[in-house]
Protein backbone atom coordinates (compact mmCIF):
# COMPACT_ATOMS: atom_id res chain seq x y z
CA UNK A 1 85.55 92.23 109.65
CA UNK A 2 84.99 94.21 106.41
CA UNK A 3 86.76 93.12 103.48
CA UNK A 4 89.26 95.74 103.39
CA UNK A 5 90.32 95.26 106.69
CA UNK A 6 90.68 91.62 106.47
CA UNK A 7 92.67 92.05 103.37
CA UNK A 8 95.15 94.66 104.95
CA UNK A 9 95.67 92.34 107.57
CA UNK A 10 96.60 88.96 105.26
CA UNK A 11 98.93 91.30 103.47
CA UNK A 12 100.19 92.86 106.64
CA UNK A 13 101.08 89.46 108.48
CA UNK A 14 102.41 87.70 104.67
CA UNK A 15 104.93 90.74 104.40
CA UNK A 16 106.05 90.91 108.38
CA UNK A 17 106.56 87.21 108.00
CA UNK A 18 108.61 87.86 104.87
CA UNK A 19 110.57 90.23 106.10
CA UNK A 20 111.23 88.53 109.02
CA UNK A 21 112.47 85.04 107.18
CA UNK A 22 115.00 87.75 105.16
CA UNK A 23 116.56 89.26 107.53
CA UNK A 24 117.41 85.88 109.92
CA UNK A 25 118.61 84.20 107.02
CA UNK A 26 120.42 86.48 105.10
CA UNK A 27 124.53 85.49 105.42
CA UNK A 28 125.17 89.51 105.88
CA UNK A 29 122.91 89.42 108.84
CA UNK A 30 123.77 91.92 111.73
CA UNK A 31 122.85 92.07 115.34
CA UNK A 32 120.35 94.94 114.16
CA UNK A 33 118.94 92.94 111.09
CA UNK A 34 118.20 90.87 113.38
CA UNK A 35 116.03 92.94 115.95
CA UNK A 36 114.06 94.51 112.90
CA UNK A 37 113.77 91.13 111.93
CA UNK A 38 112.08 90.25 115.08
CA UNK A 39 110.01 93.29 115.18
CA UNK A 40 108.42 92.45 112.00
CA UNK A 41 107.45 89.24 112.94
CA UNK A 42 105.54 91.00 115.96
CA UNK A 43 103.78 93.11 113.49
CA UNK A 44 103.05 90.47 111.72
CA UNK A 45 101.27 88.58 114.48
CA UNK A 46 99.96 91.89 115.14
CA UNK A 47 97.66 91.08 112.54
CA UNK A 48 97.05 87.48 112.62
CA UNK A 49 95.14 89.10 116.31
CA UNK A 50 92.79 90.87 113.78
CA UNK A 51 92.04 88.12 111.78
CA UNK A 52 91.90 86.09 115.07
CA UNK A 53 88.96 88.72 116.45
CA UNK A 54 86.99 88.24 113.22
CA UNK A 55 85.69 85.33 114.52
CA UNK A 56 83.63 84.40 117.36
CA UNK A 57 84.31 83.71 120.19
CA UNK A 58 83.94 79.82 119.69
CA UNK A 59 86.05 79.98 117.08
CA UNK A 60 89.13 77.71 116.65
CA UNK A 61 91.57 79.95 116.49
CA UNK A 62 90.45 81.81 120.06
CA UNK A 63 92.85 80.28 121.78
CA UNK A 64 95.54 82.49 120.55
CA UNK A 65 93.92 86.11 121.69
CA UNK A 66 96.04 86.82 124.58
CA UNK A 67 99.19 85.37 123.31
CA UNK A 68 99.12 87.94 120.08
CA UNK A 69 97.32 90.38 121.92
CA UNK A 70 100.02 91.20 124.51
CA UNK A 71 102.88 90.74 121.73
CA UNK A 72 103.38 94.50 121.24
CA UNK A 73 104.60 95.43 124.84
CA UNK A 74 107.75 93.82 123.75
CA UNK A 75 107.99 96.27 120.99
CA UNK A 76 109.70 98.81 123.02
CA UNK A 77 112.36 97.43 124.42
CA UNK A 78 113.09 95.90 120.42
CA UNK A 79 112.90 99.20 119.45
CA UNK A 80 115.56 100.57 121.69
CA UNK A 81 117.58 97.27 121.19
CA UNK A 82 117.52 98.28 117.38
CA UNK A 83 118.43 101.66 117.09
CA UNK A 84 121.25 100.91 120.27
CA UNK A 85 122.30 98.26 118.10
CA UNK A 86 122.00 100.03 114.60
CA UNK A 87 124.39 102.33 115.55
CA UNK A 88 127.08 100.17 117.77
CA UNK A 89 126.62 96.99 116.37
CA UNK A 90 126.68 95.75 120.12
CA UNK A 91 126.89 92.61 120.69
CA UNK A 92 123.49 91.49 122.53
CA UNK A 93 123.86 89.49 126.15
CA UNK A 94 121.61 87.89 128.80
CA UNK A 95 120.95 91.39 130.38
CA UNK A 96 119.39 92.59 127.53
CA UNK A 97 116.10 90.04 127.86
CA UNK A 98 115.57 92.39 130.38
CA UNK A 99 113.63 94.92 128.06
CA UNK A 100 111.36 92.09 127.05
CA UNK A 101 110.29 92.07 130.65
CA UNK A 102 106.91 94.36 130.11
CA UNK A 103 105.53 91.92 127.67
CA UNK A 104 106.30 89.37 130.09
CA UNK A 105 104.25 91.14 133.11
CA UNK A 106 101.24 91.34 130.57
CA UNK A 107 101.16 87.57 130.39
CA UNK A 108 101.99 87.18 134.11
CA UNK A 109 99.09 89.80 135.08
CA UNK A 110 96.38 87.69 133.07
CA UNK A 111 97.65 84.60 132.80
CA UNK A 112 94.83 82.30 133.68
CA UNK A 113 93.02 84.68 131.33
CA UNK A 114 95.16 83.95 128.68
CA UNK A 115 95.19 80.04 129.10
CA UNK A 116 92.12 79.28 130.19
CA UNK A 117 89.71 82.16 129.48
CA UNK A 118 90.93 83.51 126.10
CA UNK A 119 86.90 84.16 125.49
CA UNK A 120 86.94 86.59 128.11
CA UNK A 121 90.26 88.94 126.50
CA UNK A 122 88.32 88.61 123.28
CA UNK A 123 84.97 90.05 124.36
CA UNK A 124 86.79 92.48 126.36
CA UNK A 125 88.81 93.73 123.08
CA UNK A 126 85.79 93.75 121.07
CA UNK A 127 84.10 96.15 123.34
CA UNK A 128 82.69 94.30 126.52
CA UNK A 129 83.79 95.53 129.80
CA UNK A 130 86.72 93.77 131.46
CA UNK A 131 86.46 90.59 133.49
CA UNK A 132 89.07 92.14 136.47
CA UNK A 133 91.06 94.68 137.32
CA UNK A 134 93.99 92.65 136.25
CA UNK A 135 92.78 93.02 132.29
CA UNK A 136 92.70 96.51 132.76
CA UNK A 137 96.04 96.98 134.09
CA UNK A 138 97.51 94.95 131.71
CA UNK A 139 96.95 97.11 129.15
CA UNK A 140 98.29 99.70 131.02
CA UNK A 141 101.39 97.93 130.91
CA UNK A 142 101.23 97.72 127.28
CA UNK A 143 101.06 101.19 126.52
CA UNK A 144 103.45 102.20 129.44
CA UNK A 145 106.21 100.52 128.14
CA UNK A 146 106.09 102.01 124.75
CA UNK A 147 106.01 105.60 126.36
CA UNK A 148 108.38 104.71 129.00
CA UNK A 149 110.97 103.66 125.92
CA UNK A 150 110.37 105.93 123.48
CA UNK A 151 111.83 108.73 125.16
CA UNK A 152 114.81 106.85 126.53
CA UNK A 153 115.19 105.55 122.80
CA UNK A 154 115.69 109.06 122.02
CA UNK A 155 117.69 110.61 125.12
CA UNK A 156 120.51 107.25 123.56
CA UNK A 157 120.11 108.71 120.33
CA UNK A 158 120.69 112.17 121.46
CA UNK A 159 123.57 110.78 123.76
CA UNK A 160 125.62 108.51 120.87
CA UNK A 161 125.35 111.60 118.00
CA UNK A 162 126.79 114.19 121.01
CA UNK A 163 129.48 111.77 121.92
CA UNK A 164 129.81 111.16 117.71
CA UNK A 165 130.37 114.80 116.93
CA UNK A 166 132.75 115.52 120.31
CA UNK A 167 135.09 112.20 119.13
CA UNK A 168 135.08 111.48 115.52
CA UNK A 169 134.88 113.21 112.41
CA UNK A 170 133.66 110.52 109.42
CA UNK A 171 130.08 109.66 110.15
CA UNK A 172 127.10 110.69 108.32
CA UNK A 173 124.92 113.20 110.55
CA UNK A 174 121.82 112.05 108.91
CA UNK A 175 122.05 108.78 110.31
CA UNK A 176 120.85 110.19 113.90
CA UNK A 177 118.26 112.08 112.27
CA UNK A 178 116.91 109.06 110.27
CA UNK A 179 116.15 107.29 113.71
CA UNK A 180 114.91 110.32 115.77
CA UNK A 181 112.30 110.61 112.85
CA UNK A 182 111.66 106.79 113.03
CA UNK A 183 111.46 106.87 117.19
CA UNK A 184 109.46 110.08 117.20
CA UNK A 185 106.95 108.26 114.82
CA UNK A 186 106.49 105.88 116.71
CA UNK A 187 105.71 107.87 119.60
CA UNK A 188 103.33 109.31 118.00
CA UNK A 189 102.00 106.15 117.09
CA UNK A 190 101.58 104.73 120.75
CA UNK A 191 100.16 108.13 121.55
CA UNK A 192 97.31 107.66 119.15
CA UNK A 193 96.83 103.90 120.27
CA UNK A 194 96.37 104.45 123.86
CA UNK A 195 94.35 107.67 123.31
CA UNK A 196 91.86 105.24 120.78
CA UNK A 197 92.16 102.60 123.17
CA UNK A 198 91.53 104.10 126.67
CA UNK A 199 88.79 106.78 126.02
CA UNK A 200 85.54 106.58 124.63
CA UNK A 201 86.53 107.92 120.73
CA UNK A 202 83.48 107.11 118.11
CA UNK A 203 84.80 104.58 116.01
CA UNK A 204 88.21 103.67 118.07
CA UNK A 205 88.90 100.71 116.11
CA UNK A 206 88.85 102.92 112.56
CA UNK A 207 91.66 105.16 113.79
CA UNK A 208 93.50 102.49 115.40
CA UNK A 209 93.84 100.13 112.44
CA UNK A 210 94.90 103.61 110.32
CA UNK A 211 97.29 104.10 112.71
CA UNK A 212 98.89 100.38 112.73
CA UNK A 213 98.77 100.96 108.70
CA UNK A 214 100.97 103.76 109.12
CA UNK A 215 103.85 102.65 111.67
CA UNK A 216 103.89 99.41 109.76
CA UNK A 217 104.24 100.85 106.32
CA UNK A 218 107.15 102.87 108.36
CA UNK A 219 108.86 100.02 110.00
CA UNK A 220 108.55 97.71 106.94
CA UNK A 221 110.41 100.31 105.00
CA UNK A 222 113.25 100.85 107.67
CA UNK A 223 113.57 96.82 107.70
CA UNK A 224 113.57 96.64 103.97
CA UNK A 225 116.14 99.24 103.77
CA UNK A 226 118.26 97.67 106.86
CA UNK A 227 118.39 93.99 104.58
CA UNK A 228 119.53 96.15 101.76
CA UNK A 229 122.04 97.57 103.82
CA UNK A 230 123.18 95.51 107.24
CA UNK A 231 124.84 98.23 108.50
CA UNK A 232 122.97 101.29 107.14
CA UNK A 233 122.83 103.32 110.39
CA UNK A 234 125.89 101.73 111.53
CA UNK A 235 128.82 104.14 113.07
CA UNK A 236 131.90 102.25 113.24
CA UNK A 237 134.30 104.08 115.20
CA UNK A 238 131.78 104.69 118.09
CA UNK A 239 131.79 101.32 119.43
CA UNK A 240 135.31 101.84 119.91
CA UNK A 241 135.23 104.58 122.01
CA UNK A 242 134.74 104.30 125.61
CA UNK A 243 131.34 105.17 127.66
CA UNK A 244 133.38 106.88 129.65
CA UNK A 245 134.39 109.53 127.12
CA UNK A 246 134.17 113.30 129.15
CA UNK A 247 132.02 115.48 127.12
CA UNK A 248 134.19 118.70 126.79
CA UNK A 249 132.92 121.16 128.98
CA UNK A 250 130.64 124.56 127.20
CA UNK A 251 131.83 127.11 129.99
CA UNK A 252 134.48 126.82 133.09
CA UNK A 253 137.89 126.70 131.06
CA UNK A 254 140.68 125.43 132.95
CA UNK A 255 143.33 126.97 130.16
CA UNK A 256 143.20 131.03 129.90
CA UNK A 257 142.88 132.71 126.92
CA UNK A 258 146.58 132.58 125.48
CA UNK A 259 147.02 129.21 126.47
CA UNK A 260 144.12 128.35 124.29
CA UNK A 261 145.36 130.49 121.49
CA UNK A 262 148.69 129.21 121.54
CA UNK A 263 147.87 125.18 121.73
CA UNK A 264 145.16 126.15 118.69
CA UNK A 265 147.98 127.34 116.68
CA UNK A 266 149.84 124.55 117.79
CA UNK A 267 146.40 121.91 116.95
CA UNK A 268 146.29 124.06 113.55
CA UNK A 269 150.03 123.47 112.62
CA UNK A 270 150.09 119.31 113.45
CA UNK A 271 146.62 119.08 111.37
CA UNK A 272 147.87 121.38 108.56
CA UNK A 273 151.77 120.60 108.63
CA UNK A 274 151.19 116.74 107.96
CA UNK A 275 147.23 116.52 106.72
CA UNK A 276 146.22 114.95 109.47
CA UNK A 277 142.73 115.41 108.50
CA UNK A 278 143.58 113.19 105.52
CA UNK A 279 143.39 110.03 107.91
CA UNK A 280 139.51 108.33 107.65
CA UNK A 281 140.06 107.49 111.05
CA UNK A 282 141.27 110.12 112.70
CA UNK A 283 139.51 110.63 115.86
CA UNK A 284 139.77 113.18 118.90
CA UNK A 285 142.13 110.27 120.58
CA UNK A 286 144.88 110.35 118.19
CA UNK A 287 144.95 114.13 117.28
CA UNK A 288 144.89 114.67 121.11
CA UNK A 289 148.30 111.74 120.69
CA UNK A 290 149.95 113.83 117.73
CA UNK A 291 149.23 117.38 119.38
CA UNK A 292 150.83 115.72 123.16
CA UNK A 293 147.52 116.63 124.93
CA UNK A 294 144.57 115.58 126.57
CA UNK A 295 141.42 114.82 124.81
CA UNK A 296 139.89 117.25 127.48
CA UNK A 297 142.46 119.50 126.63
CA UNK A 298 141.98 119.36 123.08
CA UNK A 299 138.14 119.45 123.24
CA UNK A 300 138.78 122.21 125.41
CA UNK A 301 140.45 124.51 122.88
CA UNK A 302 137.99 123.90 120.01
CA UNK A 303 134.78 124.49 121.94
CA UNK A 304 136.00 127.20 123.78
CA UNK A 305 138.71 128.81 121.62
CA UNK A 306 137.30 128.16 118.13
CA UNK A 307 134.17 127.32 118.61
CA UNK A 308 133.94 124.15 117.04
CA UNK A 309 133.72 120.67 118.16
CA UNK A 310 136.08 118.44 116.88
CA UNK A 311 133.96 117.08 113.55
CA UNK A 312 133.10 120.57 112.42
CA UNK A 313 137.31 121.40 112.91
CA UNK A 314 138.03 118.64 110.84
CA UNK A 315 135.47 118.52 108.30
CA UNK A 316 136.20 121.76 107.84
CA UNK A 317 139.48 121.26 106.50
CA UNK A 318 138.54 118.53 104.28
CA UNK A 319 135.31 120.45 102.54
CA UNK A 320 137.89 123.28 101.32
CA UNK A 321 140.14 120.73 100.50
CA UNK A 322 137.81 119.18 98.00
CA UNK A 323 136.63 122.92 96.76
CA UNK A 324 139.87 123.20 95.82
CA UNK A 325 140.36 120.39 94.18
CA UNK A 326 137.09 121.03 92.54
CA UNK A 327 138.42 124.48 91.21
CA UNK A 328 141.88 122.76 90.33
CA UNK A 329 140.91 119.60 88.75
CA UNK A 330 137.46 119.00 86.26
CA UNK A 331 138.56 115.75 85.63
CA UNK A 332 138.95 114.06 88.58
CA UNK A 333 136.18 111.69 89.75
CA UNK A 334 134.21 113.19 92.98
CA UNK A 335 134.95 109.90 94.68
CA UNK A 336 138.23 109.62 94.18
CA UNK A 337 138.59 113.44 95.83
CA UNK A 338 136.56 112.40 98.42
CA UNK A 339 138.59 109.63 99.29
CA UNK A 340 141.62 111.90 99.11
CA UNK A 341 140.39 114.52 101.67
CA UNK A 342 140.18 111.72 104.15
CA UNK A 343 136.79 110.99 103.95
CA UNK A 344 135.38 107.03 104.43
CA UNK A 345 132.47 106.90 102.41
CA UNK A 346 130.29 107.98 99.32
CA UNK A 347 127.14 108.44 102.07
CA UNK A 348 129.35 109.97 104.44
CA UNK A 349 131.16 112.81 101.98
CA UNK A 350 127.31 113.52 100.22
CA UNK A 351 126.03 114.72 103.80
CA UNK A 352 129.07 116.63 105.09
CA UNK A 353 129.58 118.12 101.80
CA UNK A 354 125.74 119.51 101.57
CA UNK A 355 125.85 120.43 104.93
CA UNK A 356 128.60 122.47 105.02
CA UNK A 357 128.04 123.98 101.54
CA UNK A 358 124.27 123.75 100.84
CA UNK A 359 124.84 121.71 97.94
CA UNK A 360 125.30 118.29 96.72
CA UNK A 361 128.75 117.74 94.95
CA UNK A 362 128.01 117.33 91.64
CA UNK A 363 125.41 120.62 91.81
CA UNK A 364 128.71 122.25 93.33
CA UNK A 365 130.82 121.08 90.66
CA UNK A 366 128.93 122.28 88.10
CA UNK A 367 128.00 125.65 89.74
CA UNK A 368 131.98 126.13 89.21
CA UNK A 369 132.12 124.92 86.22
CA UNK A 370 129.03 127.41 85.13
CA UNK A 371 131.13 130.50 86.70
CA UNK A 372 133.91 129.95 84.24
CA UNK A 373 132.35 129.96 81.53
């Protein structure tokens, strides 16, 4: 093993193993710190393998090839445990060992391999051709799982933000985006590893140690940030809601056009009359409660009569709020207006606030504050 590589991969497995220890032990631990924790150990041992395959193959440590080597088909069922869990702070239960059950056919496939013959795995992942048909299939397993997982990883994410936007107002968009970017990477990651791995690329093992450098770089950042933070991509009012939750239909109304006009004005008044959208955590439930309708109903009438889902109709009302305030008041800290117009955090205000105006508060603040003069 050159130098380099065998340095990357001391520092690689010291920092997984660091990370790791931090995020069990820490007293603000969370069911997601937790998973990242755990996936960061498997990196880690991700590159004890390479230090492992630096030696030969009567070398003390051979024993452990198969064990390490099949480690990372569990890393796609802990990636869908963490961002399902990042976001719902779920509590996890027996059913969910279940997603550790392709790491578990790996070891089943080649056991004898893996117990008795570890000599075997290693000459096969340095280059030799495989023993049997099970080694081969094994790590078809291993890369199956990841691109079996990945998308469904995603389709959840896509699922919790639509259900998010339809039901509540204070969340921070950015949040889903965060771990689409962080799922789609690692697509792209397993891609590259099973295209290195299963066809005959010059230099395979180059490109795939550049691309374990990158996607643990990535996920070494997203746990560092997660110990920081415990419940950094954490939306609080969606655990509440049930799975059940109709998603208000986009054509097909069941109300005709006046009806919808009228119960708007009607929505409009209750929100408006007692700044509703004032409440942190108001939700499509209890404005459905203080208008007397349905949430169907009252999804209804937005989507179909306004043209808004239910967090763009009541973020809406809260961004002019603060411009006003903003025009109204130079004094004032942006916090404290914030906090005012209903919304529930600093993170959560910041996002809304440049999304809907293009502009970060304070730049806003002082764009008014240029105008007057």
């Amino acid at each position: 093993m050159p130098n380099l590589q065998h340095d990357i991969a001391i520092i690689g497995a010291f920092q997984g193993l660091l990370l790791f220890g931090l995020l069990l032990t820490d007293t603000r631990v969370s069911q997601a710190s937790r998973l990242v924790g755990l996936i960061c150990l498997v990196l880690a041992l991700m590159f004890c393998l390479q230090l492992v395959l630096a030696q030969s193959v009567s070398g003390p440590l051979v024993f452990l090839t198969g064990w390490l080597f099949y480690l990372p088909a569990s890393l796609g069922g802990l990636g869908y445990l963490y961002c399902r869990n990042a976001i719902l702070d779920q509590r996890l239960a027996w059913r969910d060992l279940l997603h550790l059950s392709p790491v578990l056919v790996c070891y089943l496939l080649v056991a004898d391999y893996v117990v008795f013959q570890p000599e075997a795995l290693l000459r096969w992942i340095s280059g030799e051709q495989a023993a049997s048909w099970r080694i081969v299939w094994s790590e078809y397993v291993l890369f199956s799982q990841a691109l079996f997982y990945i998308p469904v990883t995603i389709r959840m994410i896509l699922r919790l933000r639509a259900q998010a936007r339809v039901q509540l107002a204070n969340f921070n968009p950015a949040i889903f985006d965060w771990l689409l970017t962080f799922t789609s990477s690692l697509f792209v990651f397993w891609a590259l590893k099973a295209v290195f791995a299963l066809t005959n690329v010059e230099h395979p093992q180059a490109f795939s140690l550049a691309a374990d450098i990158f996607i643990v770089i990535l996920i070494y950042l997203v746990a560092a940030a997660q110990w920081r933070h415990p419940q950094l991509f954490l939306v609080e009012q969606l655990n509440k809601i049930p799975r059940s939750s109709p998603t208000p239909p986009t054509s097909g109304s069941l109300l005709d056009v006046s009806t919808q006009a009228e119960l708007y004005e009607t929505i409009k008044d209750k929100v408006e009359s007692q700044r509703l959208f004032q409440q942190p955590g108001l939700t499509l439930a209890s404005l459905a409660e203080a208008a007397g309708l349905s949430t169907h109903h009252l999804s209804e009438v937005l989507n179909q009569h306004a043209g808004k889902n239910f967090y763009e109709f009541i973020n809406g009302y809260r961004i002019d709020f603060v411009r006003r305030r903003f025009e109204e008041d130079q004094t004032s800290k942006v916090l404290d207006i914030a906090m005012e117009a209903g919304f529930a955090s600093k993170s959560t205000f910041n996002a809304i606030f440049k999304q809907y105006t293009g502009k970060t508060p304070t730049q806003y603040r002082q764009s008014l504050m240029t105008t007057d003069v």
